[in-house]
C-alpha atoms as a PDB file:
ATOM      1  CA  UNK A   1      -1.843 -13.848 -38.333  1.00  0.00           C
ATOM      2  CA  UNK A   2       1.831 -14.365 -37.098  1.00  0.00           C
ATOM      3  CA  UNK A   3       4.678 -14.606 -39.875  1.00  0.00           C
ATOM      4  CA  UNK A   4       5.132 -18.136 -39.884  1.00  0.00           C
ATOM      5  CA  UNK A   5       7.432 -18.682 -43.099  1.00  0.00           C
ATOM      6  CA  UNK A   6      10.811 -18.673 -40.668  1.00  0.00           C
ATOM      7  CA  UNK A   7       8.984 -21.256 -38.138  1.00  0.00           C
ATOM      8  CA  UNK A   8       8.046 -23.696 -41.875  1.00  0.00           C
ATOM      9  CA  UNK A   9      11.658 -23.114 -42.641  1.00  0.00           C
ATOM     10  CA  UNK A  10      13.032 -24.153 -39.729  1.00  0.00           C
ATOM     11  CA  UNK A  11      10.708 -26.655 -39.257  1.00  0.00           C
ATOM     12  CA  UNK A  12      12.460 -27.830 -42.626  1.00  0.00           C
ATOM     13  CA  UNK A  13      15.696 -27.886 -41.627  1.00  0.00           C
ATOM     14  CA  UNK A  14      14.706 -29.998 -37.879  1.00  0.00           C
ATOM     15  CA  UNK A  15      12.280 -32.598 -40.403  1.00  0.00           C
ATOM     16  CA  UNK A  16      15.242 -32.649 -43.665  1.00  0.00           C
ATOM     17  CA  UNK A  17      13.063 -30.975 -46.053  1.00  0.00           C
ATOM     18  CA  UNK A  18       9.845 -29.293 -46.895  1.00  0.00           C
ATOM     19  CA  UNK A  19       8.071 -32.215 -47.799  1.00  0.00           C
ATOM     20  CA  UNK A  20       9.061 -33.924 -43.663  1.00  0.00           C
ATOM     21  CA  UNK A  21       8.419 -30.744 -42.543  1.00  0.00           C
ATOM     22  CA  UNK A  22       4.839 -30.533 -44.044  1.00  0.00           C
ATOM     23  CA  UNK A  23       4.031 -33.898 -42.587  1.00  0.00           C
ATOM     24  CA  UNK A  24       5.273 -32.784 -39.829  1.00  0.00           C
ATOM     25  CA  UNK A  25       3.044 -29.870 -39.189  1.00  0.00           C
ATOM     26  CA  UNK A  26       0.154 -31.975 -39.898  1.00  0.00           C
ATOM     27  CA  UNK A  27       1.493 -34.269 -36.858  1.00  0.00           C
ATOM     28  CA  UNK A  28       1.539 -30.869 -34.634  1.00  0.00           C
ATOM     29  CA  UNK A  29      -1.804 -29.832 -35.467  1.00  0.00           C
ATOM     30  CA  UNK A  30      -3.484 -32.412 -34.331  1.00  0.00           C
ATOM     31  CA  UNK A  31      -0.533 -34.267 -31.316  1.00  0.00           C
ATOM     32  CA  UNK A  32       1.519 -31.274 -30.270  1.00  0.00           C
ATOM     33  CA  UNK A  33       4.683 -31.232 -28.867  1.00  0.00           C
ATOM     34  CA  UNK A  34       4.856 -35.214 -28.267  1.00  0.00           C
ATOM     35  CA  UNK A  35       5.486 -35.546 -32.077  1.00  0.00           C
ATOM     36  CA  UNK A  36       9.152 -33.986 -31.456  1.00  0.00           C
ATOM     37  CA  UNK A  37      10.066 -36.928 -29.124  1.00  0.00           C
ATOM     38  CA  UNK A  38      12.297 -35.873 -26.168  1.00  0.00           C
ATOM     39  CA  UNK A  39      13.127 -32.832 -25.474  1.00  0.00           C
ATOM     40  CA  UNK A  40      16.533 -33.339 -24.239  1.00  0.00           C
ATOM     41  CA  UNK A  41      18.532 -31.942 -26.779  1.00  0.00           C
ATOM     42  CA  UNK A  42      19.086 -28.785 -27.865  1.00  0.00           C
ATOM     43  CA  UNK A  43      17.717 -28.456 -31.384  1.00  0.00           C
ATOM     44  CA  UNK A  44      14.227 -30.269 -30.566  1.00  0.00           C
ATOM     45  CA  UNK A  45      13.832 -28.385 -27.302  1.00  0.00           C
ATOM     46  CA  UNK A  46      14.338 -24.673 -29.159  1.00  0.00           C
ATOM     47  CA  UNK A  47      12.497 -25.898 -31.950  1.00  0.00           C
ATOM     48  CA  UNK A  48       9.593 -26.673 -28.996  1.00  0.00           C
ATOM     49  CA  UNK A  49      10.547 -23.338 -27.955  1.00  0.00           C
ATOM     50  CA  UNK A  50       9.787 -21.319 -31.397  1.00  0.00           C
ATOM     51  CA  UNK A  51       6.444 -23.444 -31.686  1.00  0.00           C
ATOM     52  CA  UNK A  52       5.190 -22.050 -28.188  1.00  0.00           C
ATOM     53  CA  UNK A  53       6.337 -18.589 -29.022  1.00  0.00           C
ATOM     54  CA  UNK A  54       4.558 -18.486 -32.638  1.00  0.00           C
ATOM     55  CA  UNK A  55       1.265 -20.190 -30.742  1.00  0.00           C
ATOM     56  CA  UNK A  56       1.518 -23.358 -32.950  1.00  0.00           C
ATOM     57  CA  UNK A  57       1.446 -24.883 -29.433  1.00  0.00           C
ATOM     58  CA  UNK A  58       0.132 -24.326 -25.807  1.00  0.00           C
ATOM     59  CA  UNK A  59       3.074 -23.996 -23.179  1.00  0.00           C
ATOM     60  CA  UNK A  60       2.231 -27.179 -22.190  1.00  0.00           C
ATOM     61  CA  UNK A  61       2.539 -28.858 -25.628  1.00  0.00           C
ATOM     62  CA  UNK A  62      -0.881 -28.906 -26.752  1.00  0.00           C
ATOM     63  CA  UNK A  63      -2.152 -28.012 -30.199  1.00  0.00           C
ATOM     64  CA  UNK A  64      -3.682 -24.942 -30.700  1.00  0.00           C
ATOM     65  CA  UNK A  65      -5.998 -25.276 -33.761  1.00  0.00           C
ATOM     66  CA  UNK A  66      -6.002 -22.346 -35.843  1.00  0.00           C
ATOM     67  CA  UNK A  67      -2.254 -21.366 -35.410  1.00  0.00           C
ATOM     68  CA  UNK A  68      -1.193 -25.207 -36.224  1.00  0.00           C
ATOM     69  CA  UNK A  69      -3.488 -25.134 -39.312  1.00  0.00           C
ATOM     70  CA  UNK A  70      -1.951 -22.383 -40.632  1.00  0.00           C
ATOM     71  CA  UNK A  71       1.559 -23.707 -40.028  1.00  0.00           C
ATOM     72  CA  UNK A  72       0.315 -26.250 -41.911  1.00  0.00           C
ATOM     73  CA  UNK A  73      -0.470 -24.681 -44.512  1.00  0.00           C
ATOM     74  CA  UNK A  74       2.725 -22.682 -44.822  1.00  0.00           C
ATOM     75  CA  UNK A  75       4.594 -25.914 -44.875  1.00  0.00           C
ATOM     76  CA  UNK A  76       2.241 -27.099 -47.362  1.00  0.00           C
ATOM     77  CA  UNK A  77       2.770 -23.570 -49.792  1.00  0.00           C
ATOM     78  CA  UNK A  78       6.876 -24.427 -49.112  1.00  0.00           C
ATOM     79  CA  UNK A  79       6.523 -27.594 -50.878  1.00  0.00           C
ATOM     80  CA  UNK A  80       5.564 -26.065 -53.617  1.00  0.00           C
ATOM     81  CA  UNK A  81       8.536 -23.476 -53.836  1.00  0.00           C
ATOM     82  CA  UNK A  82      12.200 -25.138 -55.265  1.00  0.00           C
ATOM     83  CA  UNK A  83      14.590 -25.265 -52.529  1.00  0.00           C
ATOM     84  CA  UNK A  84      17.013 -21.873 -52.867  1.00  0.00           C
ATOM     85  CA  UNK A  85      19.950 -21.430 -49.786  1.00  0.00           C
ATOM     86  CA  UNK A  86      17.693 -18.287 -48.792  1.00  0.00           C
ATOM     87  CA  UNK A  87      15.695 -21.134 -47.217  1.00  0.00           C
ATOM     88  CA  UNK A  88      17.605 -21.130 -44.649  1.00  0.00           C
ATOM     89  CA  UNK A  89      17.397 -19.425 -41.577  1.00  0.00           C
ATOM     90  CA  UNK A  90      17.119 -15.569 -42.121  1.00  0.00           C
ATOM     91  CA  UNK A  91      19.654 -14.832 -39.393  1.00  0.00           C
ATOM     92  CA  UNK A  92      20.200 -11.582 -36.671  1.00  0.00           C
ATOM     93  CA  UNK A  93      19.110 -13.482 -33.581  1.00  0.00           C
ATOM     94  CA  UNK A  94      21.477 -12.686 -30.868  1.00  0.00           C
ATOM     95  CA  UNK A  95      22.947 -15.832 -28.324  1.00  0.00           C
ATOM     96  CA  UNK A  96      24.858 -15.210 -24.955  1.00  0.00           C
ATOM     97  CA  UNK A  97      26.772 -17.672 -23.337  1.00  0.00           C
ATOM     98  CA  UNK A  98      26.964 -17.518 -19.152  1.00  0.00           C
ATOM     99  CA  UNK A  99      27.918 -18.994 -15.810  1.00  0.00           C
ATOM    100  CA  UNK A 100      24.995 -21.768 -16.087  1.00  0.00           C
ATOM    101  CA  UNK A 101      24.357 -22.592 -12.576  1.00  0.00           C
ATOM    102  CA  UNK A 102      24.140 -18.979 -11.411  1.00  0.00           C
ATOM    103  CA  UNK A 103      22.292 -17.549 -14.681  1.00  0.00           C
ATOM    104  CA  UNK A 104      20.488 -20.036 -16.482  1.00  0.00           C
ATOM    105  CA  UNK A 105      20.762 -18.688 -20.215  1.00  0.00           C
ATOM    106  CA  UNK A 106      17.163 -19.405 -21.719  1.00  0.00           C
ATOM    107  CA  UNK A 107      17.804 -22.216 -24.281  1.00  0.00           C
ATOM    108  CA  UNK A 108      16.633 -20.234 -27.517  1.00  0.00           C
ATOM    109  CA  UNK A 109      19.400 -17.477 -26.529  1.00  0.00           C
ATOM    110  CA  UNK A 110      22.201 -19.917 -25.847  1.00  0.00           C
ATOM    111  CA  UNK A 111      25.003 -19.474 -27.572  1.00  0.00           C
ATOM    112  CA  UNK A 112      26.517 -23.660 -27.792  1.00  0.00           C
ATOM    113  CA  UNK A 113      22.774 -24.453 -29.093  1.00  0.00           C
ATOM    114  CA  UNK A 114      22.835 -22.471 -31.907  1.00  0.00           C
ATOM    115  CA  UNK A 115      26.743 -23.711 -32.878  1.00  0.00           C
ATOM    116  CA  UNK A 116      24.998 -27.327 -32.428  1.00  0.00           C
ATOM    117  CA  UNK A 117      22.265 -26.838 -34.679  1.00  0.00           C
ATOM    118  CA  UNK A 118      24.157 -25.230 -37.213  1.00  0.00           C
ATOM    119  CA  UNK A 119      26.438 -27.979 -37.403  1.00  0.00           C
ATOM    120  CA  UNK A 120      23.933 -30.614 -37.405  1.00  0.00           C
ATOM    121  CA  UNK A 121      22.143 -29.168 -40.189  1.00  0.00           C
ATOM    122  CA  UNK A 122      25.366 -28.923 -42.574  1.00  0.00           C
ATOM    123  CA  UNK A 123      24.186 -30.713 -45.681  1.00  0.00           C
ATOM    124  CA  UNK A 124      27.484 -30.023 -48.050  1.00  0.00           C
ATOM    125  CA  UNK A 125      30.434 -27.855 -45.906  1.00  0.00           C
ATOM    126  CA  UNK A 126      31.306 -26.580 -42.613  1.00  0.00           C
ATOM    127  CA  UNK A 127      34.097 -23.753 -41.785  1.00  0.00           C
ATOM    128  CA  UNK A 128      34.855 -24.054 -37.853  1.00  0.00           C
ATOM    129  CA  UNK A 129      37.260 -21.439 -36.040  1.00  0.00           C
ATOM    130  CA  UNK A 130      38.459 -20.908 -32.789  1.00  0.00           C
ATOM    131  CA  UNK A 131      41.211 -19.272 -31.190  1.00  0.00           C
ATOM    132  CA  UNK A 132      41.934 -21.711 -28.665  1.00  0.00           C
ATOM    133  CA  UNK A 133      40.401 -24.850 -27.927  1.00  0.00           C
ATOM    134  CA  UNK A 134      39.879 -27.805 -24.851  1.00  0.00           C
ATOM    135  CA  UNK A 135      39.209 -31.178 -24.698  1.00  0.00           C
ATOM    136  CA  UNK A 136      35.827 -30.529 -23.362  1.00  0.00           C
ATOM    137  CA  UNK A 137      34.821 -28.271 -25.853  1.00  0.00           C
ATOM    138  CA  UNK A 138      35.916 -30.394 -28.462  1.00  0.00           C
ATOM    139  CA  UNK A 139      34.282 -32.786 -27.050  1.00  0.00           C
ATOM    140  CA  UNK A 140      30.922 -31.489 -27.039  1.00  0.00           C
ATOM    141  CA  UNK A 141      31.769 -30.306 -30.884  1.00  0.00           C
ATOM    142  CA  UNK A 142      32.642 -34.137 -31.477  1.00  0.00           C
ATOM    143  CA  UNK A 143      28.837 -34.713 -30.568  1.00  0.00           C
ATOM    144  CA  UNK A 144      27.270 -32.745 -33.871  1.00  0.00           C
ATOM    145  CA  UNK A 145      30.536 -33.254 -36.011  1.00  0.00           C
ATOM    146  CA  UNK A 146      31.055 -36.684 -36.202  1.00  0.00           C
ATOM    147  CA  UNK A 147      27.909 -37.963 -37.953  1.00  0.00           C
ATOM    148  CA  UNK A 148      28.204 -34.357 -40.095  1.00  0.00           C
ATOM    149  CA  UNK A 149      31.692 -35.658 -41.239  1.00  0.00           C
ATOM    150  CA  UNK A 150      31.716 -40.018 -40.588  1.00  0.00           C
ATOM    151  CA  UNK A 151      27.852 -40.105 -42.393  1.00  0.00           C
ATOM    152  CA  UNK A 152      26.626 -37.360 -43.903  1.00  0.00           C
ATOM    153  CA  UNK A 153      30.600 -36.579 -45.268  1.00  0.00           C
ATOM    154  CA  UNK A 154      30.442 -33.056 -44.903  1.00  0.00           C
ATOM    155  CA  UNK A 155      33.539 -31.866 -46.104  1.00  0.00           C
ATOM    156  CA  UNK A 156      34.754 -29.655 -43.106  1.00  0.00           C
ATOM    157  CA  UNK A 157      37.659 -27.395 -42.609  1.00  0.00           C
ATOM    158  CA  UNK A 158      38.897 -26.332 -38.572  1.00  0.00           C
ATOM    159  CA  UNK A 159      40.801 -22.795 -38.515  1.00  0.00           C
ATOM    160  CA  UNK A 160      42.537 -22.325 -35.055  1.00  0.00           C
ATOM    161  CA  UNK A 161      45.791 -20.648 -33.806  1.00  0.00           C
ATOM    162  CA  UNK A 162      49.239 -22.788 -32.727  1.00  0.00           C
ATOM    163  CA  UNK A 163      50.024 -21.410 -29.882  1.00  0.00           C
ATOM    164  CA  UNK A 164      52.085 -24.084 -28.847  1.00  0.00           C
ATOM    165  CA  UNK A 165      52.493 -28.016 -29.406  1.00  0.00           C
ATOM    166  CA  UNK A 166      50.015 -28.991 -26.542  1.00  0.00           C
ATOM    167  CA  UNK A 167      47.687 -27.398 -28.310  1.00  0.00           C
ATOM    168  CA  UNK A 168      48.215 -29.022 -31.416  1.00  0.00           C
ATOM    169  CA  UNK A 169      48.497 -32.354 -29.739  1.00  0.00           C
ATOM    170  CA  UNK A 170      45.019 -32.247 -27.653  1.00  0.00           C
ATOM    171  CA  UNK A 171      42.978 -31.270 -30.776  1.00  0.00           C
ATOM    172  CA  UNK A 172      45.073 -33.931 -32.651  1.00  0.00           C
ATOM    173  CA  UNK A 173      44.281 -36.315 -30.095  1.00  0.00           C
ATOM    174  CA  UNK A 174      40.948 -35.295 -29.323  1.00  0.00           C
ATOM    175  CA  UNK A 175      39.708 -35.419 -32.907  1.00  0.00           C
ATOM    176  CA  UNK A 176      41.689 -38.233 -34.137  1.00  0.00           C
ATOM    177  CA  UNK A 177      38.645 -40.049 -34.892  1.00  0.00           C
ATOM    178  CA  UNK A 178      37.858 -37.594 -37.869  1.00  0.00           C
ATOM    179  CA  UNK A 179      40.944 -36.197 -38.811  1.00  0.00           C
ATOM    180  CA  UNK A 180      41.984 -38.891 -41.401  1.00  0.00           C
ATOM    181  CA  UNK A 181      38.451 -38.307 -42.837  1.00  0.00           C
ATOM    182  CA  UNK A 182      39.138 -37.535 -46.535  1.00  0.00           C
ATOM    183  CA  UNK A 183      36.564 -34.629 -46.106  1.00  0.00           C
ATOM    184  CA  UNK A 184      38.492 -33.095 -42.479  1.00  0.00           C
ATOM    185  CA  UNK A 185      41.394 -31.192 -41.857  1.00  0.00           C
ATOM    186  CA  UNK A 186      42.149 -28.506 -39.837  1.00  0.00           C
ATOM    187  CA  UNK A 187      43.877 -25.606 -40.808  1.00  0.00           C
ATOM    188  CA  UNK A 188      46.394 -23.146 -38.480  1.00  0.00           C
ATOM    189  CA  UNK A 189      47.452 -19.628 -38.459  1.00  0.00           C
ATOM    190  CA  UNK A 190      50.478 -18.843 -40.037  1.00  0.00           C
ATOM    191  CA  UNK A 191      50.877 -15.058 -40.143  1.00  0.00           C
ATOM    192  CA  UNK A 192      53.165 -12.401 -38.724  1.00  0.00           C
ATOM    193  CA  UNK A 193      54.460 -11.854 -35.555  1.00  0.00           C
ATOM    194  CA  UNK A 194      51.494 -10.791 -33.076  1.00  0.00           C
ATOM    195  CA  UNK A 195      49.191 -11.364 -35.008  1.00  0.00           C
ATOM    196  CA  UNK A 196      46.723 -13.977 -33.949  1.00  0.00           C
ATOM    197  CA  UNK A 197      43.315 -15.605 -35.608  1.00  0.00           C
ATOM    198  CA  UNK A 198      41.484 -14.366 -33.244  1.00  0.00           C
ATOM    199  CA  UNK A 199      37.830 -15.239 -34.984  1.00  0.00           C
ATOM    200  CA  UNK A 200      35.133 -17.564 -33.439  1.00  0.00           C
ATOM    201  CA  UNK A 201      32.553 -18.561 -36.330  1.00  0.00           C
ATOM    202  CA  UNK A 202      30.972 -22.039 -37.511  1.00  0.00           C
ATOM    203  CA  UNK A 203      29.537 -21.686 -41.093  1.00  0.00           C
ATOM    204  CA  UNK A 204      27.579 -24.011 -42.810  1.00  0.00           C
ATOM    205  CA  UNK A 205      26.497 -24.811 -46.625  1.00  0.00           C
ATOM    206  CA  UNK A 206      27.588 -20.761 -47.011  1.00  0.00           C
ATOM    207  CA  UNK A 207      23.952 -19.959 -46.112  1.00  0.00           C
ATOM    208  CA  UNK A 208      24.164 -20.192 -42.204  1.00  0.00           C
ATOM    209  CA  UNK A 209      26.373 -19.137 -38.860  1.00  0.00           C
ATOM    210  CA  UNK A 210      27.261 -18.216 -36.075  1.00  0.00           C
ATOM    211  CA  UNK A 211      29.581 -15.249 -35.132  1.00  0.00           C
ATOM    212  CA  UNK A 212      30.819 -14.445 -31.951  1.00  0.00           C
ATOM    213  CA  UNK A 213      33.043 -13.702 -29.099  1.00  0.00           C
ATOM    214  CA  UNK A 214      33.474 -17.582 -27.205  1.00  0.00           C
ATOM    215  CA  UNK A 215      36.209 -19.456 -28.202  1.00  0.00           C
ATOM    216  CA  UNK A 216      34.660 -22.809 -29.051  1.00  0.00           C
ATOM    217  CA  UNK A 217      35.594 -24.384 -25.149  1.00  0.00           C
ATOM    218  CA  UNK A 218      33.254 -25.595 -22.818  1.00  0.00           C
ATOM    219  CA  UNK A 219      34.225 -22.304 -20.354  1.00  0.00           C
ATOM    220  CA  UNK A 220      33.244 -20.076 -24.095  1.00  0.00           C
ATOM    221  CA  UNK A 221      29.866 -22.179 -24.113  1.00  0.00           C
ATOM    222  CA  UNK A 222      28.669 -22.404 -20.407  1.00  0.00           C
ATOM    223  CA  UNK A 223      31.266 -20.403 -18.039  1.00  0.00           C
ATOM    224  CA  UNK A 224      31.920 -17.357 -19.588  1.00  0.00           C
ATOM    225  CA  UNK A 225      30.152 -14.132 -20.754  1.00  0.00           C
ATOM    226  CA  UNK A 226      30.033 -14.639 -24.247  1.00  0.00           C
ATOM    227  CA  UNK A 227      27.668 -13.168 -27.137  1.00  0.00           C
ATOM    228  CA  UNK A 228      26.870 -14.086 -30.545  1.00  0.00           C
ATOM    229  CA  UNK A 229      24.698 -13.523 -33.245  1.00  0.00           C
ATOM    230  CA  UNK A 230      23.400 -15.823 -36.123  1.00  0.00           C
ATOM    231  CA  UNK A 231      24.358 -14.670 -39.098  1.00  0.00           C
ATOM    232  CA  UNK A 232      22.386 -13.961 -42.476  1.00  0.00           C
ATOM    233  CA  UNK A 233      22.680 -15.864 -45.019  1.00  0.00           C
ATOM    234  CA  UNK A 234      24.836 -12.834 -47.026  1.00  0.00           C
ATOM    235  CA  UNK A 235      26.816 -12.645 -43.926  1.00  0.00           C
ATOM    236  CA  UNK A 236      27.906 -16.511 -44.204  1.00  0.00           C
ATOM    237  CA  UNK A 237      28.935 -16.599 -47.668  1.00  0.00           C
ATOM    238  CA  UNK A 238      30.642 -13.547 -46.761  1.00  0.00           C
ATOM    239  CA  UNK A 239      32.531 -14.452 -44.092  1.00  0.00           C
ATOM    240  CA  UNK A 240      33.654 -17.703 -45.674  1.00  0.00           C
ATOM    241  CA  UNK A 241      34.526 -15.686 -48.629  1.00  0.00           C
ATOM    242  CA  UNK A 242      37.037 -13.701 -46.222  1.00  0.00           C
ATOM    243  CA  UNK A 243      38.515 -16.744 -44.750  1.00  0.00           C
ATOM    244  CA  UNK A 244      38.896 -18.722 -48.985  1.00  0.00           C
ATOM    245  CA  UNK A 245      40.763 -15.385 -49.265  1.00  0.00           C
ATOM    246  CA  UNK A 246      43.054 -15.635 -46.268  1.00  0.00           C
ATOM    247  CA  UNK A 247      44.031 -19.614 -47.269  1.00  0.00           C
ATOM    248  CA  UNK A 248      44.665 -18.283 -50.648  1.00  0.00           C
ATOM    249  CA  UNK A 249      47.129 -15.846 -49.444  1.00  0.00           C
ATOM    250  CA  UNK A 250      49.294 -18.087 -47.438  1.00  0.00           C
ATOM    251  CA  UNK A 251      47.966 -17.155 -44.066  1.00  0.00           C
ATOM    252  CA  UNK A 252      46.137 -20.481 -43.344  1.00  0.00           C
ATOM    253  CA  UNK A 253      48.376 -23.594 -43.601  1.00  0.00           C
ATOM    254  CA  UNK A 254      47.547 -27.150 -43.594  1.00  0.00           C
ATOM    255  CA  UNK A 255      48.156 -28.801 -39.699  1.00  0.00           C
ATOM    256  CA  UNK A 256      51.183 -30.559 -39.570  1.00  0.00           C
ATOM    257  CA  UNK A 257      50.787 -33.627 -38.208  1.00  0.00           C
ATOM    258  CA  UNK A 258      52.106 -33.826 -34.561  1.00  0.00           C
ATOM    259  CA  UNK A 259      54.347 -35.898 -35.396  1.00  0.00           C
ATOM    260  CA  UNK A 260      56.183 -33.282 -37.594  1.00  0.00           C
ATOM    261  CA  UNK A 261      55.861 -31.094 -35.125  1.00  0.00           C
END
């Protein structure tokens, strides 16, 4: 039988808990792939994805009985376990970014899906960074970080580099709505000459992220060759520890307002 303890938990995260996610599974078992509603966003259509791979479902959506009974009963076992962060996912997959209409990345490899899902399943905090930024990728940020931050208040902190005052004004302006949230702000990069933050990573909760080489723009998530990995669990409170570090020696300031500026 297939390992299907990563599928339960991220069946978990998709439902908002073991106990949805059991229900779920019973759902799968005996509907398939309809349960999930449209597929026309990212999360539900990998999550479709990882079902077909792990035989919980037929490529065409149908149930397949004995693989969807035992996902069920996984789900069913995780109920029974207390929620610990190393429910989350375990992390290593590897995401590309690339010139969409000449190389179609396949949607469990794309690099902007996994960012999405990672923000949309931030339950407490989200760190964000990004060398540069563009309206359009902010944009498509806006999509996943506005309900994390306007309704389920996820406190969230943006880490980018000034390189000049149009920059500062078109994130300003582009995520005005959210940035006189009491649980957003945005942070720049105040340290010596030449010496830019040059990271791309969106952590969540300190259990799960992303790391990778595309600046968080829409040429980083569907022009560019890009590559990124999901990182472990470890790896995230890691990483965040690094950055806590940074901000605590003076290298990360508060944005000024662009007013001040």
């Amino acid at each position: 039988m297939r390992d299907l303890v990563p599928l339960a938990h991220r069946l978990s995260l998709h439902a908002g808990g073991p106990e949805a996610a059991f229900r779920l599974a019973v759902r799968i078992s005996k509907e398939g792939a309809s349960v999930l509603g449209p597929f026309d966003d990212g999360p539900t259509l990998f999550l479709k994805q990882e079902l077909i791979r792990a035989g919980v479902i037929s490529a065409t959506g149908g149930p397949n009985a004995a693989e969807a009974a035992a996902l069920v009963v996984v789900c069913d076992l995780l109920t029974q376990i207390p929620e610990t962060p190393t429910t989350s996912s375990p992390g290593g997959r590897l995401v590309f970014s690339s010139p969409q209409d000449v190389y179609p990345t396949p949607a469990e490899r794309r690099l902007e899906l996994l960012v999405a899902d990672i923000i949309r399943m931030a339950r407490e905090e989200l760190h964000v960074g990004s060398g540069f930024w563009n309206d359009e990728g902010v944009d498509r940020l806006l999509e996943v970080l506005a309900p994390a931050v306007q309704h389920r208040r996820v406190r969230t902190t943006l880490y980018a580099h000034p390189s000049a005052y149009e920059q500062v004004s078109r994130l300003h302006s582009t995520a005005s709505k959210l940035v006189n949230s009491d649980v957003f702000k945005i942070r720049w990069y105040e340290g010596p000459a030449n010496s830019l933050m040059h990271a791309k990573f969106v952590v969540a909760d300190r259990i799960r992220g992303y790391l990778g080489t595309a600046n968080l723009t829409s040429l980083g998530f569907t022009h560019h060759i890009e590559v990124g990995v999901e990182l472990t669990p470890s790896q995230s409170r890691e990483l965040v520890d690094f950055i806590d570090s940074l901000v605590e020696s003076g290298l990360f300031k508060p944005a000024p307002t662009v007013e001040s500026k």
